[in-house]
Protein backbone atom coordinates (compact mmCIF):
# COMPACT_ATOMS: atom_id res chain seq x y z
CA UNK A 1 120.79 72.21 71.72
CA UNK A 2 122.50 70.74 74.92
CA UNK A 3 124.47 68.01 74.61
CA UNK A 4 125.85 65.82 77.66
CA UNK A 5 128.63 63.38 77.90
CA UNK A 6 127.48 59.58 77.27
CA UNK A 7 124.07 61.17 75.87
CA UNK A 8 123.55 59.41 72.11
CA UNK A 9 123.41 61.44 69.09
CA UNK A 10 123.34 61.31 65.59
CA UNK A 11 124.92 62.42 63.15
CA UNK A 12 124.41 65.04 60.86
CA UNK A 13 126.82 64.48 57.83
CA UNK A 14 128.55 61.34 56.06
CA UNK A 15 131.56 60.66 57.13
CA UNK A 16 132.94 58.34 54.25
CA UNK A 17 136.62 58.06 55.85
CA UNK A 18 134.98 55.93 58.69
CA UNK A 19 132.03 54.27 56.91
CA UNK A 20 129.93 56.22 58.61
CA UNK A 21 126.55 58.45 57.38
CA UNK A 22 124.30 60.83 58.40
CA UNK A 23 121.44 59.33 60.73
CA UNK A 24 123.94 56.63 62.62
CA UNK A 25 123.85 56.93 65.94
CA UNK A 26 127.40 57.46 68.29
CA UNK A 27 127.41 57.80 71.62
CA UNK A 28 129.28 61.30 72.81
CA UNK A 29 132.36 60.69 74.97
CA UNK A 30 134.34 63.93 75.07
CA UNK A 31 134.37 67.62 73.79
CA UNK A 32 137.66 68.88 72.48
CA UNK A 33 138.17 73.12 72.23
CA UNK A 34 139.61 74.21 68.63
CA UNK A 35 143.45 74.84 69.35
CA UNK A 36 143.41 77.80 67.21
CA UNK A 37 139.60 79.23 68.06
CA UNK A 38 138.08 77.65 65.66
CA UNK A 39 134.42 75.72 65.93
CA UNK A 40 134.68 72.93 68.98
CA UNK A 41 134.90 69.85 68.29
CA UNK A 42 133.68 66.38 70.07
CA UNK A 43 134.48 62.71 70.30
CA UNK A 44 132.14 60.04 69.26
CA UNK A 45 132.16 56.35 70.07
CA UNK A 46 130.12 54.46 67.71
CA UNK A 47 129.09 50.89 67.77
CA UNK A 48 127.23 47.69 65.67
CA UNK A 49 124.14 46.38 66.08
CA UNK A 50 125.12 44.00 68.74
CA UNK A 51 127.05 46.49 70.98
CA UNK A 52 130.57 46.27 69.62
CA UNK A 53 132.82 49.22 69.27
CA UNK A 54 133.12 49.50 65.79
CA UNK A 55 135.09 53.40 65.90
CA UNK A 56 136.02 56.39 67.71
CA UNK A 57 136.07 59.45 65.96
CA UNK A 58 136.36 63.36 66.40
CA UNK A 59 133.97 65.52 64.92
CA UNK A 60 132.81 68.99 64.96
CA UNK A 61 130.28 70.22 67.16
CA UNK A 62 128.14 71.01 64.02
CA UNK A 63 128.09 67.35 62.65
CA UNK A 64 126.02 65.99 65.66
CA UNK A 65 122.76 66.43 67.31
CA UNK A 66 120.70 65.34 69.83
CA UNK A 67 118.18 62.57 69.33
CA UNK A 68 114.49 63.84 69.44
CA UNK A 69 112.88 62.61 72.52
């Protein structure tokens, strides 16, 4: 799976501290490495219906993929 910055994604796990659950949609704004070599890590932008940023979070690698084409 390739991912690219500003690509969308979804995501792949619930992630109740932010209201957020598998299947909503973020867009992908950075990738962070571990700091101790663990799995890589990314930050997610995610916004509401009408466009608003509603959080930005930082996930692992493994809790996002790429929407099908």
């Amino acid at each position: 799976m390739t991912l690219n910055l500003y690509q969308e994604v979804a995501l792949t796990c619930d992630l109740p501290e932010h209201q957020l659950k598998a299947g909503d949609i973020a867009t992908l704004i950075d990738f962070v490495a571990h700091p101790s070599g663990g799995e890589d890590g990314c930050f997610l932008e995610v916004f509401n219906a009408v466009g608003e940023s509603i959080a930005v979070v930082a996930v692992p690698i493994s809790a996002i993929t790429a929407l099908p084409e």
